[in-house]
PDB file of N, CA and C in Angstrom:
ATOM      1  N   UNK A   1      50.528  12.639 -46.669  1.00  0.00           N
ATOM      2  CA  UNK A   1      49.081  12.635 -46.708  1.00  0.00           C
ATOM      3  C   UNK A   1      48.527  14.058 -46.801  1.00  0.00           C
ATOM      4  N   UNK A   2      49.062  14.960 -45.813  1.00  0.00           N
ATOM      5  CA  UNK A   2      48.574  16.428 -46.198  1.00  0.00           C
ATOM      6  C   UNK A   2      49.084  16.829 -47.073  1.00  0.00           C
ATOM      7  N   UNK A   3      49.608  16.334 -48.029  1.00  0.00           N
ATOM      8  CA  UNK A   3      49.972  17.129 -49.352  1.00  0.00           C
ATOM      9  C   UNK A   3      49.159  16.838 -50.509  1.00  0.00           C
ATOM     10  N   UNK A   4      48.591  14.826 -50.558  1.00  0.00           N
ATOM     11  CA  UNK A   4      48.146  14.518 -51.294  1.00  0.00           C
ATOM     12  C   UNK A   4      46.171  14.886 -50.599  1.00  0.00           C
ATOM     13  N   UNK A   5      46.200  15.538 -49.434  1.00  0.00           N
ATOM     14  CA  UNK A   5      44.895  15.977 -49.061  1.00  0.00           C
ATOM     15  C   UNK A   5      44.802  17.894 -49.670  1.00  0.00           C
ATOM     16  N   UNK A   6      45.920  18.305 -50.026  1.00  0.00           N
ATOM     17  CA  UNK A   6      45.937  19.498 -50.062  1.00  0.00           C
ATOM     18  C   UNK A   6      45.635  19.765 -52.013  1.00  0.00           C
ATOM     19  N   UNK A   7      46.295  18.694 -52.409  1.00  0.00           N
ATOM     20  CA  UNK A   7      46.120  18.890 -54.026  1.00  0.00           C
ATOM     21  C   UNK A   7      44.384  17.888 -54.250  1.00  0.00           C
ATOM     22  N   UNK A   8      44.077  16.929 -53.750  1.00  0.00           N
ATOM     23  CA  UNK A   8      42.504  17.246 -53.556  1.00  0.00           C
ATOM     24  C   UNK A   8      41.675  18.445 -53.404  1.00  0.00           C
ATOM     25  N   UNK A   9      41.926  19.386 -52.745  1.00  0.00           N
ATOM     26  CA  UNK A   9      40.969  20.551 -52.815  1.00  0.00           C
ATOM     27  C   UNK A   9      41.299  21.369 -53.549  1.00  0.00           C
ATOM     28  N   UNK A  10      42.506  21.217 -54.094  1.00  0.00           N
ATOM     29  CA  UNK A  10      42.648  22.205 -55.392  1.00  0.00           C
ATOM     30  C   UNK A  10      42.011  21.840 -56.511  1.00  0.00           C
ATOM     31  N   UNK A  11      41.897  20.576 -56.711  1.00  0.00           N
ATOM     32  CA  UNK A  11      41.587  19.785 -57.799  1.00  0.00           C
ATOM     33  C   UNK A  11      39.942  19.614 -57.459  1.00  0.00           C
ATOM     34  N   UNK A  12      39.363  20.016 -56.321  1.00  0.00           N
ATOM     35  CA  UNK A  12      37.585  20.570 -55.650  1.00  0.00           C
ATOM     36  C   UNK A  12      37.576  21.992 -56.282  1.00  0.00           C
ATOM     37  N   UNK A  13      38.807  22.377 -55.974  1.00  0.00           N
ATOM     38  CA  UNK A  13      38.157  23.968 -56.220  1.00  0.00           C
ATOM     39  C   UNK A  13      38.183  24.243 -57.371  1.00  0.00           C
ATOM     40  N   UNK A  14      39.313  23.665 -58.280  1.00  0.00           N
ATOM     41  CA  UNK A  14      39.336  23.793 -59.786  1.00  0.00           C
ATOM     42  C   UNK A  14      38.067  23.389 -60.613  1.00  0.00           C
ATOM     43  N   UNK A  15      37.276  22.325 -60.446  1.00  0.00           N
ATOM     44  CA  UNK A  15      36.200  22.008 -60.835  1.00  0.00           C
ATOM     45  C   UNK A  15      35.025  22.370 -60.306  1.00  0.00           C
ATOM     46  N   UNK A  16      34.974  23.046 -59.223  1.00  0.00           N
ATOM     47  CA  UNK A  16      34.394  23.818 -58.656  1.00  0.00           C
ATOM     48  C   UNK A  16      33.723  24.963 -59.334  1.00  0.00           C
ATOM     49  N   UNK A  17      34.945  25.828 -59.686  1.00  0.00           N
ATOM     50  CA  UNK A  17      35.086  26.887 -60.049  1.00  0.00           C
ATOM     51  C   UNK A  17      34.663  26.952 -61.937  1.00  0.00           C
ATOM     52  N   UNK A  18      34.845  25.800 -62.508  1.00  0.00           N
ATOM     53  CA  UNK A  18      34.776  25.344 -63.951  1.00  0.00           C
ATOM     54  C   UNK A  18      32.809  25.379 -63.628  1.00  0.00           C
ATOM     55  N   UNK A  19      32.588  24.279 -63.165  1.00  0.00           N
ATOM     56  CA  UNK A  19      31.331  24.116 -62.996  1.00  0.00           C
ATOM     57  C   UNK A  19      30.471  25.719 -62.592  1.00  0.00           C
ATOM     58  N   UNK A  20      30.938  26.157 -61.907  1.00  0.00           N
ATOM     59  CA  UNK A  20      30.110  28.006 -61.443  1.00  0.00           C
ATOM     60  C   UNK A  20      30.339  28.621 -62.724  1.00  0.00           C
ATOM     61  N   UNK A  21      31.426  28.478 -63.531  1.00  0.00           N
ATOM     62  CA  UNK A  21      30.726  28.988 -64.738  1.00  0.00           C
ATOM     63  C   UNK A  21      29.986  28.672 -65.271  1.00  0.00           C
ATOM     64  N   UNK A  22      29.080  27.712 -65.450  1.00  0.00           N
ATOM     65  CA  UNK A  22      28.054  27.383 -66.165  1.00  0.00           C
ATOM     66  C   UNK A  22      26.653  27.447 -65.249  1.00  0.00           C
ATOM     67  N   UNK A  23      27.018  27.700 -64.010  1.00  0.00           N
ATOM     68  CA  UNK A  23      25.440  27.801 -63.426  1.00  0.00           C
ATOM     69  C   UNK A  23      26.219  28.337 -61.730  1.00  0.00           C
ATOM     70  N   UNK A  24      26.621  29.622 -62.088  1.00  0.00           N
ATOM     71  CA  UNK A  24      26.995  30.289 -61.285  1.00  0.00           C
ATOM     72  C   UNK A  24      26.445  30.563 -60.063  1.00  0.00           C
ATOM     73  N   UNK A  25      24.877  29.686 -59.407  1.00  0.00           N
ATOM     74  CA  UNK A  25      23.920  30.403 -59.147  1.00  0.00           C
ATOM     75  C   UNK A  25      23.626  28.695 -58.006  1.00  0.00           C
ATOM     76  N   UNK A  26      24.708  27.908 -57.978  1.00  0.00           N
ATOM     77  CA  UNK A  26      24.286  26.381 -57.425  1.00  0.00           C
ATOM     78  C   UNK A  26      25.027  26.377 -56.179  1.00  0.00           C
ATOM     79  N   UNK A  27      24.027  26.445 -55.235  1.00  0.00           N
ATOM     80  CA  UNK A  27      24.176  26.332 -53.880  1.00  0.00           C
ATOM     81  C   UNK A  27      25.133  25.330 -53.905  1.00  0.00           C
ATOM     82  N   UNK A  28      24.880  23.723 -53.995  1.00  0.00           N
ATOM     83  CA  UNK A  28      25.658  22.674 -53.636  1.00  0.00           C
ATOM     84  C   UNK A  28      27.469  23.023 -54.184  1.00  0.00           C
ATOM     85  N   UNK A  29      27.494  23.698 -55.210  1.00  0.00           N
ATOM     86  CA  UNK A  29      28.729  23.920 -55.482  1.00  0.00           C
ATOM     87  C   UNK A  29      29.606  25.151 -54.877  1.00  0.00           C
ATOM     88  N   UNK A  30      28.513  26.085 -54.656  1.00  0.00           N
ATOM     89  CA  UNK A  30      28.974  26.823 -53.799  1.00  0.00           C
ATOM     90  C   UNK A  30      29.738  26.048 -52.502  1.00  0.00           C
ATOM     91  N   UNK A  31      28.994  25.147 -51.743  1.00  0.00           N
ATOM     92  CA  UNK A  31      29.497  24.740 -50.767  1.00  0.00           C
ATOM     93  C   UNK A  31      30.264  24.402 -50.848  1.00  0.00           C
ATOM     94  N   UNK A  32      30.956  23.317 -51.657  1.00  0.00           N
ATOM     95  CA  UNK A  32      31.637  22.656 -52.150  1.00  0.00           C
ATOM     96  C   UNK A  32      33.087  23.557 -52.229  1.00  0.00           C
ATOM     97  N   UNK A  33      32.982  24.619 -53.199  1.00  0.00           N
ATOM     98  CA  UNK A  33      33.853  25.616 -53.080  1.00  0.00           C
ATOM     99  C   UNK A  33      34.059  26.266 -51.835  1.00  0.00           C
ATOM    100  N   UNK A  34      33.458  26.181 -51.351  1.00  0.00           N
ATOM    101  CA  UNK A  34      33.621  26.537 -49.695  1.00  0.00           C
ATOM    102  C   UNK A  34      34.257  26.187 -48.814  1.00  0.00           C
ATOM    103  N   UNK A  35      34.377  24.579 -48.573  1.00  0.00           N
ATOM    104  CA  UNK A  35      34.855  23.464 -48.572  1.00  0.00           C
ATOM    105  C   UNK A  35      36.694  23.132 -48.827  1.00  0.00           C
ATOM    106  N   UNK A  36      36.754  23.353 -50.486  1.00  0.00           N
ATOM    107  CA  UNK A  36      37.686  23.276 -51.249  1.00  0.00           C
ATOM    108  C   UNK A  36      38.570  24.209 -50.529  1.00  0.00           C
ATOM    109  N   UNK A  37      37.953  25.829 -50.086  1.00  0.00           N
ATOM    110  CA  UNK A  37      38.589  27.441 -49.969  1.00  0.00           C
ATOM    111  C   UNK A  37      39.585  26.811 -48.413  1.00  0.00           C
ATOM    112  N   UNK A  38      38.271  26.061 -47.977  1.00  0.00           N
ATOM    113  CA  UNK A  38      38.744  25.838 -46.130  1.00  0.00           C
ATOM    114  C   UNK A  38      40.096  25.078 -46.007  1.00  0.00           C
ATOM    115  N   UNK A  39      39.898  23.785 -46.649  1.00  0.00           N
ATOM    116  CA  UNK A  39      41.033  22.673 -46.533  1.00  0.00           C
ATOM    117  C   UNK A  39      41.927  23.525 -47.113  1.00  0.00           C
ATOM    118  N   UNK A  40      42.432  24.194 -48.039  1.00  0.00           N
ATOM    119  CA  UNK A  40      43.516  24.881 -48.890  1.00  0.00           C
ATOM    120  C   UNK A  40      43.941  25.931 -47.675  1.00  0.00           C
ATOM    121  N   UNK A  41      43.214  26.608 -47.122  1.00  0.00           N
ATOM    122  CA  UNK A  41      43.727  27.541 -45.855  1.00  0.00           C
ATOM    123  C   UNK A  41      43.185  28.534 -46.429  1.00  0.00           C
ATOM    124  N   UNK A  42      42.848  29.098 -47.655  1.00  0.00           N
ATOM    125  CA  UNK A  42      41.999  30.308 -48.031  1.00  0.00           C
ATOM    126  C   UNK A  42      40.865  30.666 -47.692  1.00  0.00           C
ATOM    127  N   UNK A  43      41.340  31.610 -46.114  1.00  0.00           N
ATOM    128  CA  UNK A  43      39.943  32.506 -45.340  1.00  0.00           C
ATOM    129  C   UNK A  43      39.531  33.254 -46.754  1.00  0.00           C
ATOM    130  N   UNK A  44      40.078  33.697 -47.674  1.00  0.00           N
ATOM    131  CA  UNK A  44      39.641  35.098 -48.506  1.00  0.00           C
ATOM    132  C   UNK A  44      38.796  33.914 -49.400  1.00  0.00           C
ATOM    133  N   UNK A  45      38.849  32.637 -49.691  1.00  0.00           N
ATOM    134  CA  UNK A  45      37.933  32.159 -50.860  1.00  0.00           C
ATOM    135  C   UNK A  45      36.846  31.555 -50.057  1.00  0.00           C
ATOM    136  N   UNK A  46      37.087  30.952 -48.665  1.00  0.00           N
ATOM    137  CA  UNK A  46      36.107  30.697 -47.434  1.00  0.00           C
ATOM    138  C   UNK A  46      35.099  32.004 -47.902  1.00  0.00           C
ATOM    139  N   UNK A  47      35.450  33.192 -47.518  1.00  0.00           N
ATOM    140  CA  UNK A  47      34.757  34.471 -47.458  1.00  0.00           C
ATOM    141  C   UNK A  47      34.171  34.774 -48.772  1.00  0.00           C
ATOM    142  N   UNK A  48      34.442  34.984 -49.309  1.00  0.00           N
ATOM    143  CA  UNK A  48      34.258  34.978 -50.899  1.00  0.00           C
ATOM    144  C   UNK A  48      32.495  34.159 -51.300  1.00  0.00           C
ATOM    145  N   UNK A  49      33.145  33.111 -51.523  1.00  0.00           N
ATOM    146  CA  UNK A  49      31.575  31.647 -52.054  1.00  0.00           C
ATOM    147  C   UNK A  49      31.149  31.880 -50.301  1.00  0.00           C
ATOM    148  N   UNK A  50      31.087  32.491 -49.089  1.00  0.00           N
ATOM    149  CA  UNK A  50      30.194  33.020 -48.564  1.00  0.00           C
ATOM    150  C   UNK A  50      29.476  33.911 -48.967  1.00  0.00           C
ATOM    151  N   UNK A  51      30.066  34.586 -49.509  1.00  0.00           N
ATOM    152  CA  UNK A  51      29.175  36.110 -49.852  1.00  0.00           C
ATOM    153  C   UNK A  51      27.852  35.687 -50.773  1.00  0.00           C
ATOM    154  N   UNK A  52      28.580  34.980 -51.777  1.00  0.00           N
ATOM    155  CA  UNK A  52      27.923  34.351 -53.064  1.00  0.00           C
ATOM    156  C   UNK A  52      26.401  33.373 -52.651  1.00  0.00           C
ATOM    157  N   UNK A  53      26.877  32.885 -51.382  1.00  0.00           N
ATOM    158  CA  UNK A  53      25.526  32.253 -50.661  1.00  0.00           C
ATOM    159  C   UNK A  53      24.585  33.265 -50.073  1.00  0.00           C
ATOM    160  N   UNK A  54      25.163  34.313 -49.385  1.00  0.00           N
ATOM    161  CA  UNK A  54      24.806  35.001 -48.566  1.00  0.00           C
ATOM    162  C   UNK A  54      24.115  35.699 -49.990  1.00  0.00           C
ATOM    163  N   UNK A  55      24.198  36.188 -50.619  1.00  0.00           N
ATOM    164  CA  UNK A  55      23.557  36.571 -52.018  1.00  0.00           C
ATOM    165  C   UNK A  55      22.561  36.382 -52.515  1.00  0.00           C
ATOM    166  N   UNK A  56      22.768  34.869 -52.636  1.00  0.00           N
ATOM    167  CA  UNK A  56      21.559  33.664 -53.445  1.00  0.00           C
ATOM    168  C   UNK A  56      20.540  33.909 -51.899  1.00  0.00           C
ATOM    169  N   UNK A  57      20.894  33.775 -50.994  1.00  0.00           N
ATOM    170  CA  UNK A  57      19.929  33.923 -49.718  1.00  0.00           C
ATOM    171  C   UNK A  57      19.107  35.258 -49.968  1.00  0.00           C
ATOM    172  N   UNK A  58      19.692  36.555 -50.066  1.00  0.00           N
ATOM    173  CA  UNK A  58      19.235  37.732 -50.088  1.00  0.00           C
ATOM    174  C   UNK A  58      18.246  37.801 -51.141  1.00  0.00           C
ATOM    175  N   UNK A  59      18.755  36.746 -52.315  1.00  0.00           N
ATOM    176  CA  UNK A  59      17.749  37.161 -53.557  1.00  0.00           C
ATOM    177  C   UNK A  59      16.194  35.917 -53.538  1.00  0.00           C
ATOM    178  N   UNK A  60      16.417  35.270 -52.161  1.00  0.00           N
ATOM    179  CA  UNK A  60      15.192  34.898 -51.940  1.00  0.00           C
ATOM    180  C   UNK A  60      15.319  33.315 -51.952  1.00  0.00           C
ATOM    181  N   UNK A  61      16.396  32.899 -52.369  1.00  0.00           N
ATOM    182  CA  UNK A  61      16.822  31.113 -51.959  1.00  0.00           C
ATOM    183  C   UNK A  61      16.840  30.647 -51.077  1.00  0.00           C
ATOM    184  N   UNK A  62      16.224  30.015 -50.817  1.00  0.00           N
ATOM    185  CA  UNK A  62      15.766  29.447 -49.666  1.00  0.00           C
ATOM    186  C   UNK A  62      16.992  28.340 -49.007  1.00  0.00           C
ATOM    187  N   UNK A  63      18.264  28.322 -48.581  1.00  0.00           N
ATOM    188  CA  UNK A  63      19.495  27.926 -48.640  1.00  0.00           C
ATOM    189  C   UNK A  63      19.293  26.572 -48.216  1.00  0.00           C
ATOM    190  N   UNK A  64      20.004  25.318 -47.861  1.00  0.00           N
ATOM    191  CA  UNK A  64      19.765  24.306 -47.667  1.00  0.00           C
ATOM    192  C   UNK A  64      20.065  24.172 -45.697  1.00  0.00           C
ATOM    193  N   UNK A  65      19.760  23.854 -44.780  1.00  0.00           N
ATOM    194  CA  UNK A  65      20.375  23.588 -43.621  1.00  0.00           C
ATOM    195  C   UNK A  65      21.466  23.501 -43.137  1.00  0.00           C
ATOM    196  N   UNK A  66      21.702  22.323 -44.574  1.00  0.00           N
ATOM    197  CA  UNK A  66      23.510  21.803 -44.045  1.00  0.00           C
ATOM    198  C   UNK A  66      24.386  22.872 -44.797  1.00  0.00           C
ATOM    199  N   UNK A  67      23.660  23.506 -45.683  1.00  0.00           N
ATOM    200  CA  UNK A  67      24.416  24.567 -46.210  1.00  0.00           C
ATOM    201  C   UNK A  67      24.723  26.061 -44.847  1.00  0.00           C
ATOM    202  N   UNK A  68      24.010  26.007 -44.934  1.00  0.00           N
ATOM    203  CA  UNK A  68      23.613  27.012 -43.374  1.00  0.00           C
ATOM    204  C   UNK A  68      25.045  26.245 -42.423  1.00  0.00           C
ATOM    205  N   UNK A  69      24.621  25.814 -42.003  1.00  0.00           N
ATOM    206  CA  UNK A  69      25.571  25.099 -41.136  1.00  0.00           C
ATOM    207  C   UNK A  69      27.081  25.502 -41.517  1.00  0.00           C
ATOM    208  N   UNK A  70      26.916  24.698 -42.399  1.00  0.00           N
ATOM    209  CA  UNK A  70      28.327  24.896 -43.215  1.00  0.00           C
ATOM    210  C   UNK A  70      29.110  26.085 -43.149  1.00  0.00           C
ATOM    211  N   UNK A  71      28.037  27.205 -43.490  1.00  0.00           N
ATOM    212  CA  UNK A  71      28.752  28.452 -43.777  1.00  0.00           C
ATOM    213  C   UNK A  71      29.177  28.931 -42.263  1.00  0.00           C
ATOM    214  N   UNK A  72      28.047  28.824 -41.111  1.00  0.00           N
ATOM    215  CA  UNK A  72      28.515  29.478 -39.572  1.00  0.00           C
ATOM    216  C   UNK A  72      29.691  28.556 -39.219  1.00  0.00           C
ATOM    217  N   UNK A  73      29.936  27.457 -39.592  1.00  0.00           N
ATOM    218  CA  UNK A  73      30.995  26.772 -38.928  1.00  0.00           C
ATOM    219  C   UNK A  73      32.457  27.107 -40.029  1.00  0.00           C
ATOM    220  N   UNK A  74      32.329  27.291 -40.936  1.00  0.00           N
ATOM    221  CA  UNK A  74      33.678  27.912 -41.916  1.00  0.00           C
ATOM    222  C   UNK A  74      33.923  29.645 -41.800  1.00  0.00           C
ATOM    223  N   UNK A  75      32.912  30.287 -41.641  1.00  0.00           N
ATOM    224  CA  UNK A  75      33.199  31.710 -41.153  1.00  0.00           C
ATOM    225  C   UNK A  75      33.378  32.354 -40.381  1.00  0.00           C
ATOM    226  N   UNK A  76      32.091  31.675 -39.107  1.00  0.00           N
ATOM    227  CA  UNK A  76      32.119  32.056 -37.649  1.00  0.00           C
ATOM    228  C   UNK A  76      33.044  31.123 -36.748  1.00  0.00           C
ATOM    229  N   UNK A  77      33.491  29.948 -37.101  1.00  0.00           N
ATOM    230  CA  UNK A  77      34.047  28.289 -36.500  1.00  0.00           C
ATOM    231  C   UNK A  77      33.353  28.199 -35.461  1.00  0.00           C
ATOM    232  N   UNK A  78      31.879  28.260 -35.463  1.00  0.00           N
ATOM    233  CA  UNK A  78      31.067  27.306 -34.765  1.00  0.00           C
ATOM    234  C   UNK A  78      29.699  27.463 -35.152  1.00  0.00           C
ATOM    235  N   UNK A  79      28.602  26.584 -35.012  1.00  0.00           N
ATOM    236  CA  UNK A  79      27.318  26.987 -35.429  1.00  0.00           C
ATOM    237  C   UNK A  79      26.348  27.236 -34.797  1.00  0.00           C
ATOM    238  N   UNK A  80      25.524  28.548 -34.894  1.00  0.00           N
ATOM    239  CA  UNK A  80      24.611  29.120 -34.595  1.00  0.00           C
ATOM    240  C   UNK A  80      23.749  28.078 -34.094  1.00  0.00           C
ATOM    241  N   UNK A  81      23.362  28.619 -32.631  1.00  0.00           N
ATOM    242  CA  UNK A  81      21.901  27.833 -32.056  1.00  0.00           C
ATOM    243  C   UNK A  81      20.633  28.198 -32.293  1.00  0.00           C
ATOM    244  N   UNK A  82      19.854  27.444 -32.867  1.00  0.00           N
ATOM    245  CA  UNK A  82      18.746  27.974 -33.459  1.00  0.00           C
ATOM    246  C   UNK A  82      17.441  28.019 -32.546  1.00  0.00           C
ATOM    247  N   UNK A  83      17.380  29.657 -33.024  1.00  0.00           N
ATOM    248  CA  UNK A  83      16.044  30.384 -31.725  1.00  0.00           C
ATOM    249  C   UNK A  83      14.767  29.418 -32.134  1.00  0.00           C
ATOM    250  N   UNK A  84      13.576  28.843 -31.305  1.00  0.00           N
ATOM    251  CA  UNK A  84      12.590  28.531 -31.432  1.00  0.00           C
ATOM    252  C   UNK A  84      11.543  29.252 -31.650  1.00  0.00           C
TER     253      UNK A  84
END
């Protein structure tokens, strides 16, 4: 099962990665690749399509929640409590 769970996220990240070429700039796939980086064991591609969010954030994207989420719990492994 973890083998046929491990060639699933290759086969996430491969289309993943196909798809960011054409709209290099898509949060949801970002995640996705994010996702793909985690299950495979790749902290460096985890880190990586972080940056790429962390980016799209800087240039004024307004990121999604669960995207948010996503990223403190795959980079930091747990998620930020949010100040009121």
């Amino acid at each position: 099962r973890a083998v046929l769970l491990r060639q699933d996220a290759a086969l996430a990240r491969w289309a993943c990665e196909r798809a960011l070429a054409a709209a290099p700039d898509d949060e949801l796939l970002l995640a996705e690749l994010m996702r793909a980086a985690s299950a495979l064991g790749d902290a460096d591609g985890v880190r990586s399509a972080g940056r790429r969010l962390a980016s799209l954030a800087d240039d004024g994207h307004e990121l999604r929640p669960e995207t948010v989420a996503l990223s403190q719990e795959l980079l930091e492994g747990r998620r930020r409590t949010r100040r009121a």
